[in-house]
PDB file of N, CA and C in Angstrom:
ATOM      1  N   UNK A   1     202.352  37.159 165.263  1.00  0.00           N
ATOM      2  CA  UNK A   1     201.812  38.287 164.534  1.00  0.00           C
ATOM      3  C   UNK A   1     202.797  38.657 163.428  1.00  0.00           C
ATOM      4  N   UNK A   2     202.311  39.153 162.543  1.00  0.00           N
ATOM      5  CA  UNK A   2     203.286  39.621 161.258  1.00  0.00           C
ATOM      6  C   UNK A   2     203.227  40.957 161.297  1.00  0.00           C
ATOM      7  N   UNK A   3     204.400  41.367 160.692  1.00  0.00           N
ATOM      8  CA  UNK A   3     205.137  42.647 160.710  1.00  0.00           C
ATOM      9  C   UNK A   3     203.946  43.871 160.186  1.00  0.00           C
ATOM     10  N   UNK A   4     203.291  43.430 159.368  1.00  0.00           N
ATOM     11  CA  UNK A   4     202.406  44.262 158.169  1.00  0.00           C
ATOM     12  C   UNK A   4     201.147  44.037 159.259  1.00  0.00           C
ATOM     13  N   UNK A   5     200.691  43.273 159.891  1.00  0.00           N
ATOM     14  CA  UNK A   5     199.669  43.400 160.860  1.00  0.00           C
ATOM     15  C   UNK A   5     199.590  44.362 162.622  1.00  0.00           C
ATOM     16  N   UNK A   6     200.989  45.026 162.467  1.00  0.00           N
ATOM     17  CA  UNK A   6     201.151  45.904 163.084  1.00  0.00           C
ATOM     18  C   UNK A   6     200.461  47.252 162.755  1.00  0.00           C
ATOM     19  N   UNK A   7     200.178  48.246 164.138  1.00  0.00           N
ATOM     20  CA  UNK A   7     199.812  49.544 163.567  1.00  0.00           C
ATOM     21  C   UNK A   7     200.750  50.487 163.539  1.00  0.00           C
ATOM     22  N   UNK A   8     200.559  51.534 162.888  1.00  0.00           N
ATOM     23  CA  UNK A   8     201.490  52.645 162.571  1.00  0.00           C
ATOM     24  C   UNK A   8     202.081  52.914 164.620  1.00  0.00           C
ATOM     25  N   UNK A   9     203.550  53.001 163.948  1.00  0.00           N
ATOM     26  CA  UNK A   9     203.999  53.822 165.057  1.00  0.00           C
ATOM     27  C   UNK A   9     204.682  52.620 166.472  1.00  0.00           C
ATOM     28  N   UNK A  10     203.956  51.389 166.089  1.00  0.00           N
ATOM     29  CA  UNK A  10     203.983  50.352 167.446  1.00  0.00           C
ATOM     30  C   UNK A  10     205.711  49.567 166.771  1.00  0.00           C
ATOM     31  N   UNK A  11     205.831  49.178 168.139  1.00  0.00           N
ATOM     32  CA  UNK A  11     207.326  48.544 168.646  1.00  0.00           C
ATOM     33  C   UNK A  11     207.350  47.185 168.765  1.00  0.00           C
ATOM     34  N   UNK A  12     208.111  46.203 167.849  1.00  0.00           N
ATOM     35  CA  UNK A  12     208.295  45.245 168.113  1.00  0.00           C
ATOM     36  C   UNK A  12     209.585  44.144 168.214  1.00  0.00           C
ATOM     37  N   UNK A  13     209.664  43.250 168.352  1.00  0.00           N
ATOM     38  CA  UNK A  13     210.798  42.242 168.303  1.00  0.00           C
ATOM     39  C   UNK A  13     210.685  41.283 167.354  1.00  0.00           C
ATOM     40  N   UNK A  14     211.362  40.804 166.057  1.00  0.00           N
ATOM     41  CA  UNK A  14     211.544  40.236 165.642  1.00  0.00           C
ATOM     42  C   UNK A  14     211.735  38.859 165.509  1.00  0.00           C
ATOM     43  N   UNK A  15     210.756  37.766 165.532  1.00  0.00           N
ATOM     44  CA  UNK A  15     210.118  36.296 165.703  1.00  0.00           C
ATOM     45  C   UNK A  15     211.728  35.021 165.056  1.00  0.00           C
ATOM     46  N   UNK A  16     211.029  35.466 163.626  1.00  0.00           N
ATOM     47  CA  UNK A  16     211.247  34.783 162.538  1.00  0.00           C
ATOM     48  C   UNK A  16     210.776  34.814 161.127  1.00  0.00           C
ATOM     49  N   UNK A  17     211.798  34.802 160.361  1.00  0.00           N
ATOM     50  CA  UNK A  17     211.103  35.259 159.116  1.00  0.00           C
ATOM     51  C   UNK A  17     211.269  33.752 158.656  1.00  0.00           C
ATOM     52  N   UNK A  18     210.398  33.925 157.968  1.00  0.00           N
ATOM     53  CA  UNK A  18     209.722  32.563 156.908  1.00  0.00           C
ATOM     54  C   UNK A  18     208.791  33.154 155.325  1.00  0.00           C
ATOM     55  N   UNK A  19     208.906  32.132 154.683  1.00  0.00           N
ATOM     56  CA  UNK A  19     208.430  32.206 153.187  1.00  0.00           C
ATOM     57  C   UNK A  19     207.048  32.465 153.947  1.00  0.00           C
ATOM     58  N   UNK A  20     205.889  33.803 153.220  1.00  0.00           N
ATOM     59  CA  UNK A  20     204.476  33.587 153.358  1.00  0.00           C
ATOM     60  C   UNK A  20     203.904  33.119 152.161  1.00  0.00           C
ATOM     61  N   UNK A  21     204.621  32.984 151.089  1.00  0.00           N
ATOM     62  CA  UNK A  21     204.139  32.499 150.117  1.00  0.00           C
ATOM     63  C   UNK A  21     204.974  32.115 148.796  1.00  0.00           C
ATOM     64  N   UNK A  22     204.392  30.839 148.054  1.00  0.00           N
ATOM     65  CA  UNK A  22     205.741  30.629 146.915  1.00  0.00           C
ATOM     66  C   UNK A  22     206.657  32.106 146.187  1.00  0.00           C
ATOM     67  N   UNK A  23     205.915  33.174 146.209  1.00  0.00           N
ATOM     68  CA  UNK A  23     206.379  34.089 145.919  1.00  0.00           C
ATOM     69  C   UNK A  23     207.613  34.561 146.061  1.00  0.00           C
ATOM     70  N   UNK A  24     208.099  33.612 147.274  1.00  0.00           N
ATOM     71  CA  UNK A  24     208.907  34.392 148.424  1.00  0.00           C
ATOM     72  C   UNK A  24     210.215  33.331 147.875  1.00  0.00           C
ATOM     73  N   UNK A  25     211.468  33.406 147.467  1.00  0.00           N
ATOM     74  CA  UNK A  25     212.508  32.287 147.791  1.00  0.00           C
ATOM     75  C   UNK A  25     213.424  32.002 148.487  1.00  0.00           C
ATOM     76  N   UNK A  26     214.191  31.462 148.801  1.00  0.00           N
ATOM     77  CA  UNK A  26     214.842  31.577 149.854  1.00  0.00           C
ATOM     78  C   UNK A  26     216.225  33.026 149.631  1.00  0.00           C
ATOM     79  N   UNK A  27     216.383  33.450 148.500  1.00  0.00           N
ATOM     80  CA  UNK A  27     217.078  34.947 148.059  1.00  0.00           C
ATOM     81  C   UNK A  27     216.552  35.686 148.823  1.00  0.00           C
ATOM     82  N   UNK A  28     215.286  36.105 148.494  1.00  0.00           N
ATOM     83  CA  UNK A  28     214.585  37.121 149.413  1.00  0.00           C
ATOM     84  C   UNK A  28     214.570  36.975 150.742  1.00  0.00           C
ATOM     85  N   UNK A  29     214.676  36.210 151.579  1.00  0.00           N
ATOM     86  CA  UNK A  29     214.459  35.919 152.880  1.00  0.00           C
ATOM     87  C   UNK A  29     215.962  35.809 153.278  1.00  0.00           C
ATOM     88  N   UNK A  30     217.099  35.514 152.497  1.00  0.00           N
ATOM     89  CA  UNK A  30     218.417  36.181 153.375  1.00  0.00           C
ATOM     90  C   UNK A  30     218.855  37.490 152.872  1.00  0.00           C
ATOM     91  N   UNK A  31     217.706  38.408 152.434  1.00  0.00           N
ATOM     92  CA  UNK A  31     218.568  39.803 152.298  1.00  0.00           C
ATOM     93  C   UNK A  31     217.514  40.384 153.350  1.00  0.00           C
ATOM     94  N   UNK A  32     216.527  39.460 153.615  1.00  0.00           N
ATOM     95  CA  UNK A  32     215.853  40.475 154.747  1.00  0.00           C
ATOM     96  C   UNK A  32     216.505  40.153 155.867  1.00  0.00           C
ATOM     97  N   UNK A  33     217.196  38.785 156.068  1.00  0.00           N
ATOM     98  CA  UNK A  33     218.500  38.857 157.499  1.00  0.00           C
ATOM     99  C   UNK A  33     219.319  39.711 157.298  1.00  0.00           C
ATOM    100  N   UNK A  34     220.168  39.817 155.856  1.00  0.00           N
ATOM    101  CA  UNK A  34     221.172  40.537 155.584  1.00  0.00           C
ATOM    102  C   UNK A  34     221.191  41.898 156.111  1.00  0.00           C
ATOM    103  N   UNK A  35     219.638  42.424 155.901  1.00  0.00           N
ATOM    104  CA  UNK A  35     218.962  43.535 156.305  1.00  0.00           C
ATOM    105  C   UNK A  35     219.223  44.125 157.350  1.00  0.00           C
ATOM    106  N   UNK A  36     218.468  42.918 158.482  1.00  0.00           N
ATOM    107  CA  UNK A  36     218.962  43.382 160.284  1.00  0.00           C
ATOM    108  C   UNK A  36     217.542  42.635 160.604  1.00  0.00           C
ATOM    109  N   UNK A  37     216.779  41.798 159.899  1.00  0.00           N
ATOM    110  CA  UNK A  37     215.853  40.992 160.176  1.00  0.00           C
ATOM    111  C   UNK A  37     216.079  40.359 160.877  1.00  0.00           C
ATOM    112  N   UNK A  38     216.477  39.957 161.873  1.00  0.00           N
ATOM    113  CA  UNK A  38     217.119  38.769 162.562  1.00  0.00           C
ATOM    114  C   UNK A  38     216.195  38.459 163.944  1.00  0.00           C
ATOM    115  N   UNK A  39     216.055  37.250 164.790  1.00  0.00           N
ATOM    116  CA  UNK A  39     214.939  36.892 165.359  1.00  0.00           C
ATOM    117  C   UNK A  39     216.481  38.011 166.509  1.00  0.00           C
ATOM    118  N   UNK A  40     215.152  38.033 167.420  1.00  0.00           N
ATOM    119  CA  UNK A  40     215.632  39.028 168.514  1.00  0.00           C
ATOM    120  C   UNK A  40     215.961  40.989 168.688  1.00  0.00           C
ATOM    121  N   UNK A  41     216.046  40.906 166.823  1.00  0.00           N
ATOM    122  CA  UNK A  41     216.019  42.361 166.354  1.00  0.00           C
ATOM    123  C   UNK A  41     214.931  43.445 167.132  1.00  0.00           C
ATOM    124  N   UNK A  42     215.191  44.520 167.712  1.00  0.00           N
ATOM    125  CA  UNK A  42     213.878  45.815 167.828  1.00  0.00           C
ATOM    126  C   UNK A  42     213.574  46.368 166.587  1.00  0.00           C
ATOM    127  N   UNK A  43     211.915  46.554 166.466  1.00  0.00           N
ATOM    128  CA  UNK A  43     211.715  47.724 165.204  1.00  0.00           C
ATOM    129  C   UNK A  43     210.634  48.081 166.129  1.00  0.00           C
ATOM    130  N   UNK A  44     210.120  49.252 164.776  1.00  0.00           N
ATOM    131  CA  UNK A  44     209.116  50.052 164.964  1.00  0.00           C
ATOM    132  C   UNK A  44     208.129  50.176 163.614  1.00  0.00           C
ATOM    133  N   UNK A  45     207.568  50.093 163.486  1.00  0.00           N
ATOM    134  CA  UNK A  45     206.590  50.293 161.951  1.00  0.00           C
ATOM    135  C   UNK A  45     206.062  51.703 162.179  1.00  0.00           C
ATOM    136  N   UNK A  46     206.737  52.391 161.295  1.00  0.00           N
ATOM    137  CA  UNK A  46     206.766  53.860 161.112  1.00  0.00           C
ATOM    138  C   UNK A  46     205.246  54.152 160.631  1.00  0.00           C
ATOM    139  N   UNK A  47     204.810  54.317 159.269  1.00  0.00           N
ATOM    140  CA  UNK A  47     204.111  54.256 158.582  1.00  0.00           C
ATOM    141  C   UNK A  47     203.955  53.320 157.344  1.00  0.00           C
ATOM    142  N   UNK A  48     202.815  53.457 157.063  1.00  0.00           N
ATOM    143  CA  UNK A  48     202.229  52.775 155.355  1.00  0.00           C
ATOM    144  C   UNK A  48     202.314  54.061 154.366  1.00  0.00           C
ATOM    145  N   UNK A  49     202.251  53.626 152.867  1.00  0.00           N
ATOM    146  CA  UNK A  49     202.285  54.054 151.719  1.00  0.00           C
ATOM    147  C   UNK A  49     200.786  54.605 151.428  1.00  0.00           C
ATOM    148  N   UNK A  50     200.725  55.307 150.733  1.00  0.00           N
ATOM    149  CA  UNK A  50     199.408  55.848 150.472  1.00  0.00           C
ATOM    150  C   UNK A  50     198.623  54.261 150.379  1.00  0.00           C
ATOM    151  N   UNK A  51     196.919  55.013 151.493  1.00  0.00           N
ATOM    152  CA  UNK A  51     196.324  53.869 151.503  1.00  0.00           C
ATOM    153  C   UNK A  51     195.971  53.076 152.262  1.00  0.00           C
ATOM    154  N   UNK A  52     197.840  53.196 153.178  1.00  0.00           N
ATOM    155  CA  UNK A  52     197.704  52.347 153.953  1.00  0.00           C
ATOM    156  C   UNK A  52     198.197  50.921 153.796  1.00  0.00           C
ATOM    157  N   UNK A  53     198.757  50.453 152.713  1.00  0.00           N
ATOM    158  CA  UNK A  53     199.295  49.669 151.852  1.00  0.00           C
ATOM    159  C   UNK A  53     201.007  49.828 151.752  1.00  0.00           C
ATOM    160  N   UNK A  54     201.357  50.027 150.511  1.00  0.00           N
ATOM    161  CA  UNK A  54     202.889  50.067 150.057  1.00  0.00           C
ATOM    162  C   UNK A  54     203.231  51.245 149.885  1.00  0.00           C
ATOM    163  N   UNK A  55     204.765  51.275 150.179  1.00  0.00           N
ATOM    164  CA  UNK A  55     205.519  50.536 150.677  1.00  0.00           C
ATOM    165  C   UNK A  55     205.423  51.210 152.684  1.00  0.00           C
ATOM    166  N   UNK A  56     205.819  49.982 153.478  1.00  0.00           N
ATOM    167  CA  UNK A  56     205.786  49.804 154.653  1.00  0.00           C
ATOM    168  C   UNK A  56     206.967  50.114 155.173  1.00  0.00           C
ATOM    169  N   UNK A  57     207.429  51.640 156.109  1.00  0.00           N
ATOM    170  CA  UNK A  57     208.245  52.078 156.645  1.00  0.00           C
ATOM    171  C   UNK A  57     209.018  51.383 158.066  1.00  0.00           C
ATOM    172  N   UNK A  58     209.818  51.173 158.063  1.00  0.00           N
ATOM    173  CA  UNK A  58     210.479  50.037 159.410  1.00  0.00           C
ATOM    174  C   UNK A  58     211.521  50.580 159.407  1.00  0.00           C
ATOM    175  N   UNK A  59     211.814  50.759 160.702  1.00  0.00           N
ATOM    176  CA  UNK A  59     213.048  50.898 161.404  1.00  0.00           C
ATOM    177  C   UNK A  59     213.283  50.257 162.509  1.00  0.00           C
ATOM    178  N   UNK A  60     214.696  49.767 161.905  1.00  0.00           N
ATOM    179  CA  UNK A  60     215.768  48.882 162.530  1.00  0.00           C
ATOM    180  C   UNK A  60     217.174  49.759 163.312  1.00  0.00           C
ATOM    181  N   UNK A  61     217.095  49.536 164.315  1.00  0.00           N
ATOM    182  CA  UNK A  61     218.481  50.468 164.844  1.00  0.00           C
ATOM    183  C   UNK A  61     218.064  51.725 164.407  1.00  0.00           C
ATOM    184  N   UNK A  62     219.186  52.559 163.793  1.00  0.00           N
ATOM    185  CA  UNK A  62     218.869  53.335 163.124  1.00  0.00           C
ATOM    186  C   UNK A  62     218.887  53.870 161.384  1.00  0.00           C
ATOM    187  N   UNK A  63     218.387  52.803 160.734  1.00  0.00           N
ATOM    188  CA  UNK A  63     217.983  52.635 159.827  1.00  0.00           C
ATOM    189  C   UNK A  63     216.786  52.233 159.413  1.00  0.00           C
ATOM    190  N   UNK A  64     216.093  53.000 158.329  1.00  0.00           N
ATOM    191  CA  UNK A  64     214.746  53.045 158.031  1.00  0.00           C
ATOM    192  C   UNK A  64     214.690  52.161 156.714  1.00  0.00           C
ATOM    193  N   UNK A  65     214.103  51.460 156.299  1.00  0.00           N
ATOM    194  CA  UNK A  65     213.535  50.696 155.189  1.00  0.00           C
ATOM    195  C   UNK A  65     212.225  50.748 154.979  1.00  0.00           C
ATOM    196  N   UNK A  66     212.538  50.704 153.465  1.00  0.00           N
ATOM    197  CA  UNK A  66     210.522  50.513 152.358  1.00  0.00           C
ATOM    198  C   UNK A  66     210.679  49.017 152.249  1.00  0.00           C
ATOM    199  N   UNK A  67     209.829  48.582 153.098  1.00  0.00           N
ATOM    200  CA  UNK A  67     209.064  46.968 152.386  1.00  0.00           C
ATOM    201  C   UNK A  67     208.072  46.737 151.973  1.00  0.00           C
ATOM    202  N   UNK A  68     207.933  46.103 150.775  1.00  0.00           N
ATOM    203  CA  UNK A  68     206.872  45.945 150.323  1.00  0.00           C
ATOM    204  C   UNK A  68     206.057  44.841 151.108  1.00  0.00           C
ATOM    205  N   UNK A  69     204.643  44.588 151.179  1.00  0.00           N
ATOM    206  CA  UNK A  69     203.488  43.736 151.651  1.00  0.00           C
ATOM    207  C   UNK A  69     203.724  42.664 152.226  1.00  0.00           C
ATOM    208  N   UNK A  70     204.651  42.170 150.408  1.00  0.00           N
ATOM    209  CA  UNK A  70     204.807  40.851 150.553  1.00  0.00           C
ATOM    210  C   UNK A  70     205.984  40.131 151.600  1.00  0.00           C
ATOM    211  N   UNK A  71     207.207  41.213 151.657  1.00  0.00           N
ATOM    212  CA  UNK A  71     208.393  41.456 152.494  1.00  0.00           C
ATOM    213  C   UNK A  71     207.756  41.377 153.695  1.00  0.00           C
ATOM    214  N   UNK A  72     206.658  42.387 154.398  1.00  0.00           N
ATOM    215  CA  UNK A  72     206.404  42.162 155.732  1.00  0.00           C
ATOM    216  C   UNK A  72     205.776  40.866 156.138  1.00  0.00           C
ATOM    217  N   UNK A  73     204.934  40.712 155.140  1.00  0.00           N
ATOM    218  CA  UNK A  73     204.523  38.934 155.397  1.00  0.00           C
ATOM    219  C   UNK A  73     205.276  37.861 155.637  1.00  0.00           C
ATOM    220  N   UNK A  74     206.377  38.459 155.809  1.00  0.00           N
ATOM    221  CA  UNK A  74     207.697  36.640 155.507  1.00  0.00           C
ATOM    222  C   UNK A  74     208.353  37.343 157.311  1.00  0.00           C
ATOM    223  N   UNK A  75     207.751  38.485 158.072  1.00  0.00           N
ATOM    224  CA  UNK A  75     208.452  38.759 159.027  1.00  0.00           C
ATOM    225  C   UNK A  75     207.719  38.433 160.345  1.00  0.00           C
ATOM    226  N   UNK A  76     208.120  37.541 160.935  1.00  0.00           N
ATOM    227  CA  UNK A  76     206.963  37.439 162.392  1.00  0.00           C
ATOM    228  C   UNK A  76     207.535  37.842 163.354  1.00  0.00           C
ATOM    229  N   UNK A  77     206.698  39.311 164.300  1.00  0.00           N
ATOM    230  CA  UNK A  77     207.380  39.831 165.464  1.00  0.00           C
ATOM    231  C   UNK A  77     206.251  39.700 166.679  1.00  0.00           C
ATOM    232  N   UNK A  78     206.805  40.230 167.515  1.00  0.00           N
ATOM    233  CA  UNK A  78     206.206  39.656 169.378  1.00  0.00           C
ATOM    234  C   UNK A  78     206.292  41.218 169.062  1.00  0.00           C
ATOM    235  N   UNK A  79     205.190  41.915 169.836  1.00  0.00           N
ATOM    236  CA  UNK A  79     204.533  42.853 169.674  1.00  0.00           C
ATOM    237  C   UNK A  79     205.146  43.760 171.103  1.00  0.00           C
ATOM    238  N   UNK A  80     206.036  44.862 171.297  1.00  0.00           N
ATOM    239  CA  UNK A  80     206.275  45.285 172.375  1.00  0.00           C
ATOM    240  C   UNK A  80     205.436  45.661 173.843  1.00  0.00           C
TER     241      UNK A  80
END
């Protein structure tokens, strides 16, 4: 399951992140490790951006991050 296919509020563990699309290069995908992306990581998907869309609220430990769409798409988590 991907990060952005979560619902507001739900708990998960962190898979593996991978490119979802050429969009994505391999830059972007080590600042989302750099981040605290890391396979085995806990989050939570706080909320969405007006809409329901962007930007996508996550918290890691205790730190909160805005990802955009395309960011949650490159994140695959096991669903708590």
């Amino acid at each position: 399951m991907l990060l952005n296919e979560l619902p507001n509020g739900a708990h998960a563990t962190v898979e593996r992140v991978v490119a979802a699309s050429d969009d994505v290069d391999a830059v972007a995908l080590r600042r989302l490790g750099e981040l605290g992306f890391i396979p085995g990581e806990p989050l939570q998907l706080l909320r969405r951006g007006p809409g329901g869309r962007e930007p996508i609220a996550v918290l890691i430990g205790e730190t909160l991050f805005g990802l955009r769409l395309l960011e949650a798409q490159c994140i695959e988590v096991r669903p708590a």
